[in-house]
PDB file of N, CA and C in Angstrom:
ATOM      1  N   UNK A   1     105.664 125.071 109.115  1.00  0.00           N
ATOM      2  CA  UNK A   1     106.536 123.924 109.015  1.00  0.00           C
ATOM      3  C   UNK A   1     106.282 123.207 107.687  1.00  0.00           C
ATOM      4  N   UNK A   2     107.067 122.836 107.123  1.00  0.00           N
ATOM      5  CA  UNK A   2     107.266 122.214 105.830  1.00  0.00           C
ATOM      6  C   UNK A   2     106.545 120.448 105.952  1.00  0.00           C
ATOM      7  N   UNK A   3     106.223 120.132 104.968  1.00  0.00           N
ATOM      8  CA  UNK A   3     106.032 118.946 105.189  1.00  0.00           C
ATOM      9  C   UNK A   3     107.237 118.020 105.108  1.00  0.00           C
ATOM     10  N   UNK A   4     106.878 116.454 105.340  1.00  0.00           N
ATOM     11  CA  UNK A   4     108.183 115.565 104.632  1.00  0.00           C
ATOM     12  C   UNK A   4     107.941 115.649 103.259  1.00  0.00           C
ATOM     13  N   UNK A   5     106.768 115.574 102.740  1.00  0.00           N
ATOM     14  CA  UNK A   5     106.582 115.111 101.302  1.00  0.00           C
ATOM     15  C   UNK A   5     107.326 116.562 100.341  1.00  0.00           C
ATOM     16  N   UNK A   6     107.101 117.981 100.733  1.00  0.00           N
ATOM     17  CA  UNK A   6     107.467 119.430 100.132  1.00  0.00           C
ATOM     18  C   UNK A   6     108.868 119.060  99.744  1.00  0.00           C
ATOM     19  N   UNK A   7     109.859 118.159 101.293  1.00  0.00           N
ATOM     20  CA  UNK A   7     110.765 118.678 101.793  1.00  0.00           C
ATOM     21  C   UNK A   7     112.064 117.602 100.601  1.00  0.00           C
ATOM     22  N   UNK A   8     111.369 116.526 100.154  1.00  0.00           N
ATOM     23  CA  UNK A   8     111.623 115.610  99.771  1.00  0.00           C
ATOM     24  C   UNK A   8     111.364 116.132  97.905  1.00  0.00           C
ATOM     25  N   UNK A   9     110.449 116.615  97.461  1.00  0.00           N
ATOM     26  CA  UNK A   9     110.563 117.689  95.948  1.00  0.00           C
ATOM     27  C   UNK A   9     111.437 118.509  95.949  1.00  0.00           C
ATOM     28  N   UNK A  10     111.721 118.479  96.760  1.00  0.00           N
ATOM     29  CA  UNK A  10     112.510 120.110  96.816  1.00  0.00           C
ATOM     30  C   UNK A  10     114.413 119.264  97.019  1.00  0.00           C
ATOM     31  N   UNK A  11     114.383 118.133  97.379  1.00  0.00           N
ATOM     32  CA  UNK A  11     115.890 117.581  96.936  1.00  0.00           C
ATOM     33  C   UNK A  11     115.609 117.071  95.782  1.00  0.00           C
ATOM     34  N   UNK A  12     114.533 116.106  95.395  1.00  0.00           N
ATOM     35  CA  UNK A  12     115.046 115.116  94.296  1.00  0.00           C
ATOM     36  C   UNK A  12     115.231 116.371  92.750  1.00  0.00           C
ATOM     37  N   UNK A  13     114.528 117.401  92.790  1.00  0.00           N
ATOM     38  CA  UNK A  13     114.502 118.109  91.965  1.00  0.00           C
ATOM     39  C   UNK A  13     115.728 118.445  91.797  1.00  0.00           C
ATOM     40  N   UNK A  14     116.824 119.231  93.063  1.00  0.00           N
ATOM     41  CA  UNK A  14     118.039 119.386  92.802  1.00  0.00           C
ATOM     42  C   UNK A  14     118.904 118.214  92.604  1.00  0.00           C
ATOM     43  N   UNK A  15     118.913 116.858  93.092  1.00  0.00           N
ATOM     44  CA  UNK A  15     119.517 115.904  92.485  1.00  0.00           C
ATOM     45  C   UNK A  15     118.918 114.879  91.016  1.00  0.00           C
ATOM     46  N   UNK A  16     118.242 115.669  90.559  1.00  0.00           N
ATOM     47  CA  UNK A  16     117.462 115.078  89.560  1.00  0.00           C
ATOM     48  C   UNK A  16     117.189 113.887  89.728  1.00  0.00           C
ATOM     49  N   UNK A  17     116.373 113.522  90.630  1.00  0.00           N
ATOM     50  CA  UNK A  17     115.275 112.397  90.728  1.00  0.00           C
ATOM     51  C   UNK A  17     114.152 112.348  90.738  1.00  0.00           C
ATOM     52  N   UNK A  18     113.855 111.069  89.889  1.00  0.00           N
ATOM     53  CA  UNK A  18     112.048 111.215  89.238  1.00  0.00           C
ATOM     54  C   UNK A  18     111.551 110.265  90.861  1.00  0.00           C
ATOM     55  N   UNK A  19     110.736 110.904  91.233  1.00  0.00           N
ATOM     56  CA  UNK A  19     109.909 110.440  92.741  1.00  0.00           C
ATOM     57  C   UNK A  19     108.454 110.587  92.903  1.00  0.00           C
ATOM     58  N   UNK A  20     108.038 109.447  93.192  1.00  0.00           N
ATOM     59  CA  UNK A  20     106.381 109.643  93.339  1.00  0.00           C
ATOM     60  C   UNK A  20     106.005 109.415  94.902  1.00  0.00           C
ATOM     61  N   UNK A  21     105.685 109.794  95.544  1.00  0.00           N
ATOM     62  CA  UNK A  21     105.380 109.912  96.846  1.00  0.00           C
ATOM     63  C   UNK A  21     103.850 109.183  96.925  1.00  0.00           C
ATOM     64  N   UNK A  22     103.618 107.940  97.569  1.00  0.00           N
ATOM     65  CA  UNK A  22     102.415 107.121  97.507  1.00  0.00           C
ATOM     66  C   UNK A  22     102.145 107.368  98.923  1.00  0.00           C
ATOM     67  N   UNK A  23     100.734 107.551  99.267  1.00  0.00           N
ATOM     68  CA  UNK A  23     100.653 107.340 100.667  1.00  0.00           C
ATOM     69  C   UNK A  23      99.691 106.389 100.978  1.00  0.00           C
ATOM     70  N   UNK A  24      99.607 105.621 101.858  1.00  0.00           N
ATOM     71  CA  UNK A  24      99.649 104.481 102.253  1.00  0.00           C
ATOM     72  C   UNK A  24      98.525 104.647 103.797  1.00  0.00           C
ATOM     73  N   UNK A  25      97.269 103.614 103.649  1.00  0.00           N
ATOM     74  CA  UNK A  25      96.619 104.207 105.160  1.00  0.00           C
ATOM     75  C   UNK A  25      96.727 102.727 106.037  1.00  0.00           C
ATOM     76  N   UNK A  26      97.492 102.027 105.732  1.00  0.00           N
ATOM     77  CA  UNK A  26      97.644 101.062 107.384  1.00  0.00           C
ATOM     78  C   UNK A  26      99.372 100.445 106.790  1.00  0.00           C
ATOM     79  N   UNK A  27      99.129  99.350 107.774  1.00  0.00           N
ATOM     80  CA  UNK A  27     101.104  98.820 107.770  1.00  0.00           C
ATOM     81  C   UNK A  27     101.271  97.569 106.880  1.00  0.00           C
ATOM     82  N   UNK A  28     100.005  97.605 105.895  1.00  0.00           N
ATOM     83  CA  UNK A  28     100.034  96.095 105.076  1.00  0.00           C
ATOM     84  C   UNK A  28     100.360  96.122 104.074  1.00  0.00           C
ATOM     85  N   UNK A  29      99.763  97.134 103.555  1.00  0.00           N
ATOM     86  CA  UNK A  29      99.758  98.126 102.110  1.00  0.00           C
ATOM     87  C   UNK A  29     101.409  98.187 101.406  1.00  0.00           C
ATOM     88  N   UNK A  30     102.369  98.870 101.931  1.00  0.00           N
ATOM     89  CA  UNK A  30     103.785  99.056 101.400  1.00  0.00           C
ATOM     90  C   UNK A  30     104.360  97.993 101.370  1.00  0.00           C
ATOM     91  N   UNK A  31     104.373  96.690 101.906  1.00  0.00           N
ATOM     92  CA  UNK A  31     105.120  95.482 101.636  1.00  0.00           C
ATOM     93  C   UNK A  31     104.393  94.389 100.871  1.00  0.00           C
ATOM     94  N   UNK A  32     103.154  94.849 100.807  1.00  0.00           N
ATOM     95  CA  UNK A  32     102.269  94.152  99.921  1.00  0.00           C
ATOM     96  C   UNK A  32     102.408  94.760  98.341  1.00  0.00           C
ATOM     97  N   UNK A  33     102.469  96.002  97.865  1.00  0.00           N
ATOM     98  CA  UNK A  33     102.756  96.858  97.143  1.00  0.00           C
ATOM     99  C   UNK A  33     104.100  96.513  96.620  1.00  0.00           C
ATOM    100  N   UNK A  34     104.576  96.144  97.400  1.00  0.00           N
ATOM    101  CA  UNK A  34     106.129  96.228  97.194  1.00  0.00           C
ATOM    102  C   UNK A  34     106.682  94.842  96.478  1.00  0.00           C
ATOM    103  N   UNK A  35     106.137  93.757  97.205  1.00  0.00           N
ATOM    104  CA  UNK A  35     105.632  92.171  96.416  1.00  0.00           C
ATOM    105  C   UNK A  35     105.378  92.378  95.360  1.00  0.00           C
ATOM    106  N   UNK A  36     104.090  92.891  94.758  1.00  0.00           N
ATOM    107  CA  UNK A  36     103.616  93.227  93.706  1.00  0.00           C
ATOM    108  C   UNK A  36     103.679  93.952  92.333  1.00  0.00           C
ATOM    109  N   UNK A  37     104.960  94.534  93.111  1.00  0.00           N
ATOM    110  CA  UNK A  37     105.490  95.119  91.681  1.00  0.00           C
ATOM    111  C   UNK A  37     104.795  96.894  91.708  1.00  0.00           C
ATOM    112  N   UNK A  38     103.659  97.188  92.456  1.00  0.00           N
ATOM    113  CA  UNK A  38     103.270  98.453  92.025  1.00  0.00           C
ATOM    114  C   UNK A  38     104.189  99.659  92.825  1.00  0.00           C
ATOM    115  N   UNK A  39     104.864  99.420  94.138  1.00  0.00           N
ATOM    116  CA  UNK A  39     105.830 100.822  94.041  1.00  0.00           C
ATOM    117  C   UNK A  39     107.443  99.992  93.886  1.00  0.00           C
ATOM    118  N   UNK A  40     108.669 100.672  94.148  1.00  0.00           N
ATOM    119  CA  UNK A  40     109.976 100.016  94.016  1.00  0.00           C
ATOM    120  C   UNK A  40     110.807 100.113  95.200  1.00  0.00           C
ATOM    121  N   UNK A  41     109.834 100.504  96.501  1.00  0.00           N
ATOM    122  CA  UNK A  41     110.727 101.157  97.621  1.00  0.00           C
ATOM    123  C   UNK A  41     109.546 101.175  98.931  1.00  0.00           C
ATOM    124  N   UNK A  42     109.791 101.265  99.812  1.00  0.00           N
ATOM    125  CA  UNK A  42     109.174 101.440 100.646  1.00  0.00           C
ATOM    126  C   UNK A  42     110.103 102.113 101.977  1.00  0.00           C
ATOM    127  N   UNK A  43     109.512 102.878 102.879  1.00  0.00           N
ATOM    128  CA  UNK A  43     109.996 103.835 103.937  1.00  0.00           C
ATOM    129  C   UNK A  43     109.287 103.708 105.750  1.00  0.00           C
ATOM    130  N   UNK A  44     109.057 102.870 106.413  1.00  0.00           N
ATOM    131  CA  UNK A  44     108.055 102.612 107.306  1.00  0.00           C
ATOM    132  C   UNK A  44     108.213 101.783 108.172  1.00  0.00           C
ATOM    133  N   UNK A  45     108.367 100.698 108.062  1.00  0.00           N
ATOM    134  CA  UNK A  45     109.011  99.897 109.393  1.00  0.00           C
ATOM    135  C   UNK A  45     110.351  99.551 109.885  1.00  0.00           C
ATOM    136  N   UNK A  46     109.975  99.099 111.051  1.00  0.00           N
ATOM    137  CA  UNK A  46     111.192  98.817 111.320  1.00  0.00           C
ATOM    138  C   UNK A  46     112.068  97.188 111.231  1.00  0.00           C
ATOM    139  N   UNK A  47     113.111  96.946 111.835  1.00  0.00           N
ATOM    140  CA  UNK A  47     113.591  95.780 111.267  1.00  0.00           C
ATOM    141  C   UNK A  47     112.858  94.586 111.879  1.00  0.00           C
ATOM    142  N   UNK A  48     112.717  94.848 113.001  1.00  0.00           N
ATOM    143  CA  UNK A  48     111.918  93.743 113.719  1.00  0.00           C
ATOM    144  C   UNK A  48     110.311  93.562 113.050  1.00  0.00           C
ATOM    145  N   UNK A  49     109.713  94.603 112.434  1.00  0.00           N
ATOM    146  CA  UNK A  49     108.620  94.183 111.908  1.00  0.00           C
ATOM    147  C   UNK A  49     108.967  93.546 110.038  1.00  0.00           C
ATOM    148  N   UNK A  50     109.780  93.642 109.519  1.00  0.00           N
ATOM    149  CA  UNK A  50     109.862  93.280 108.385  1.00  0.00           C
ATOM    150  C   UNK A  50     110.702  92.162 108.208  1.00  0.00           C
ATOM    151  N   UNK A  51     111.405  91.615 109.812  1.00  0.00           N
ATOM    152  CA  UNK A  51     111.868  90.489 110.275  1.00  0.00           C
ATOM    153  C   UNK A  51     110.771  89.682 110.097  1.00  0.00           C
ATOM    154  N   UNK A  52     109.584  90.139 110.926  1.00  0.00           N
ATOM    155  CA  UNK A  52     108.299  89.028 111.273  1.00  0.00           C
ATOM    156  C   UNK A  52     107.963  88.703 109.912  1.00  0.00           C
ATOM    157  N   UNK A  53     107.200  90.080 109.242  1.00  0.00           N
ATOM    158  CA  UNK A  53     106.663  90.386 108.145  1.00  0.00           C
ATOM    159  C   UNK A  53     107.060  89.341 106.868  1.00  0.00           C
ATOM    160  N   UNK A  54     108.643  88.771 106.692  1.00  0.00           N
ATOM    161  CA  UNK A  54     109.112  87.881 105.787  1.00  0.00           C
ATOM    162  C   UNK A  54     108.789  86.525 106.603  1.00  0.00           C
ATOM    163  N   UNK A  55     108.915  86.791 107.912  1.00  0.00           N
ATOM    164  CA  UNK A  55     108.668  84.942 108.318  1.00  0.00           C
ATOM    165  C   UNK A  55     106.946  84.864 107.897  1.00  0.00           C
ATOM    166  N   UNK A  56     106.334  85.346 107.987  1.00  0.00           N
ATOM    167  CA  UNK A  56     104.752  85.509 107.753  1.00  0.00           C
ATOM    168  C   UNK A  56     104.250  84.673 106.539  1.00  0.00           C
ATOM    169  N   UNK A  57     105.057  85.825 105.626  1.00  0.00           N
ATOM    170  CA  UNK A  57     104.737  86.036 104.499  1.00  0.00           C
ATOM    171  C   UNK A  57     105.591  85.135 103.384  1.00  0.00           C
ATOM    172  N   UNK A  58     106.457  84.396 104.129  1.00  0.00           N
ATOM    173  CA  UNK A  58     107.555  83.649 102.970  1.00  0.00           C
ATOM    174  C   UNK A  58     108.086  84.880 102.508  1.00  0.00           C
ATOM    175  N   UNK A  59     108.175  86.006 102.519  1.00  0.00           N
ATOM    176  CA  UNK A  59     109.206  87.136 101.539  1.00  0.00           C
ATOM    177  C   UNK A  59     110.457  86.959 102.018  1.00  0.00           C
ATOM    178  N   UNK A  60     110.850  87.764 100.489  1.00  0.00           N
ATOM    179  CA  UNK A  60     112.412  88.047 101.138  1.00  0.00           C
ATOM    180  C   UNK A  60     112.979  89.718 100.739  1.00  0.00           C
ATOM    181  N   UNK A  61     112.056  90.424 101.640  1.00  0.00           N
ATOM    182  CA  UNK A  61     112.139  91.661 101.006  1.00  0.00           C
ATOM    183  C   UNK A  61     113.454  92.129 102.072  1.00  0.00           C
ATOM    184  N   UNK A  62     114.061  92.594 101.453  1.00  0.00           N
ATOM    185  CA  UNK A  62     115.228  93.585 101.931  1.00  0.00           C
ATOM    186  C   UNK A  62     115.922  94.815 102.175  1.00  0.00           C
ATOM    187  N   UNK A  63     116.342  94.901 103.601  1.00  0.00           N
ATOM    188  CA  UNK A  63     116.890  96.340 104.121  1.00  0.00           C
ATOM    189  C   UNK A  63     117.298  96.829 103.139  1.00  0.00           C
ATOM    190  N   UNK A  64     117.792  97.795 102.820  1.00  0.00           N
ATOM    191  CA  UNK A  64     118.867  98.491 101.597  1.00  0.00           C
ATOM    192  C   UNK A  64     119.304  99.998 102.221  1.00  0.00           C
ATOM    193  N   UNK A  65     118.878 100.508 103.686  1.00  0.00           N
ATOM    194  CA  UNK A  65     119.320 101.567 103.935  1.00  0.00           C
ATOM    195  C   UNK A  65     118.579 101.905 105.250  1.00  0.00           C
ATOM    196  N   UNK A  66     118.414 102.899 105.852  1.00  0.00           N
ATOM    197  CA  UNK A  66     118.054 103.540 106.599  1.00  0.00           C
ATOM    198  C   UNK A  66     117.336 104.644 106.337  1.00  0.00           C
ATOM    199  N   UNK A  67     116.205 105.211 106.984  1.00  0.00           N
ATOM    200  CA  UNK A  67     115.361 106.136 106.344  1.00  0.00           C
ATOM    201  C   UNK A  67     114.956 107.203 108.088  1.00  0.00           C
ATOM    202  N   UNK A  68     114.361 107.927 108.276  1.00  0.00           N
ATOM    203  CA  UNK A  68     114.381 109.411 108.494  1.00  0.00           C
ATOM    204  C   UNK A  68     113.538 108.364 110.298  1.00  0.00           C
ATOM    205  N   UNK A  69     113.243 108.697 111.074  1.00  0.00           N
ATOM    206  CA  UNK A  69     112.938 108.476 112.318  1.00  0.00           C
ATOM    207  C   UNK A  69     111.524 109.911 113.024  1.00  0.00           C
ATOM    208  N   UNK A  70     110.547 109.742 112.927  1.00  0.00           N
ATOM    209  CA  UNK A  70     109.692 110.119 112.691  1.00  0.00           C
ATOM    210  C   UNK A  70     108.747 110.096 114.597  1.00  0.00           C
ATOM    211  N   UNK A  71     108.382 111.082 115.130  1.00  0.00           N
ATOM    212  CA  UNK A  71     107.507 110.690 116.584  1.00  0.00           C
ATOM    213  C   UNK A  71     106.303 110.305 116.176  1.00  0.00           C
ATOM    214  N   UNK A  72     105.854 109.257 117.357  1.00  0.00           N
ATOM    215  CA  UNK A  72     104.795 108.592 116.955  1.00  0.00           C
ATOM    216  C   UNK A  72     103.855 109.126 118.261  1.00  0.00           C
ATOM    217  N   UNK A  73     102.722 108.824 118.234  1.00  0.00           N
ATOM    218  CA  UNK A  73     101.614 110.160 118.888  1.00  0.00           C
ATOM    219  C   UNK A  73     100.902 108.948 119.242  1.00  0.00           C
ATOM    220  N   UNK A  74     100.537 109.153 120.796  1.00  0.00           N
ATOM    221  CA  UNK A  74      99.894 108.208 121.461  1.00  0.00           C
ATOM    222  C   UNK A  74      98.203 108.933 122.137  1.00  0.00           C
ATOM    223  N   UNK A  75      97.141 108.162 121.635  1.00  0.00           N
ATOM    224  CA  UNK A  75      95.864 108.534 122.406  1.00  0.00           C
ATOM    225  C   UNK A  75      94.854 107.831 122.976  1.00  0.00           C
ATOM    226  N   UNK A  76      94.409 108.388 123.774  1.00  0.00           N
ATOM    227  CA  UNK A  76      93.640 107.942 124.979  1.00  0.00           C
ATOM    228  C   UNK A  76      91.885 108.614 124.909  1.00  0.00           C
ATOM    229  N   UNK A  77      90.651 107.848 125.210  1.00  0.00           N
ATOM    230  CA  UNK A  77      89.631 108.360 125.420  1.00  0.00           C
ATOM    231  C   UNK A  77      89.707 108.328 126.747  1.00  0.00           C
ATOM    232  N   UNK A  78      90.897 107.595 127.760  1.00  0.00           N
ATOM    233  CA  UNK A  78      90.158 107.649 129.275  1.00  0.00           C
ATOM    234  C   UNK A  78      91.368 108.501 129.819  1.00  0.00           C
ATOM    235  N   UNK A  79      92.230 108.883 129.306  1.00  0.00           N
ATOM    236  CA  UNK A  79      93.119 110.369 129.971  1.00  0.00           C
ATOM    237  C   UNK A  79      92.690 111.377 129.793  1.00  0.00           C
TER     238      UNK A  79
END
């Protein structure tokens, strides 16, 4: 199985787009990043968290599209 990140070189190349793929290890990082000027985009939450996320934070960061829907994996030490 391909990754997202392979799957995602393999269009921008045919639509000629320059893309850097950042990865990111918790849910603070990309809208903090994104404030800051160091990436121009972000891909990861949803509306209700970037609803909260601007009341929080005073931002006013904004939807601009829809992005890919991804399963999320649930675990247990007592199952």
């Amino acid at each position: 199985m391909k990754s997202g990140t392979s799957l995602l070189k393999k269009s921008e190349k045919k639509k000629n787009i320059d893309l850097e793929v950042v990865e990111m290890n918790d849910y603070v990082l990309p809208n903090t990043a994104l404030e800051e000027g160091s990436v121009q985009l972000n891909a990861f939450q949803h509306r209700a968290y970037l609803a909260q996320w601007n009341k929080d934070k005073g931002s006013d960061i904004k939807e601009i599209g829809t992005t890919f829907i991804v399963p999320l994996y649930y675990f247990s030490t007592k199952i």
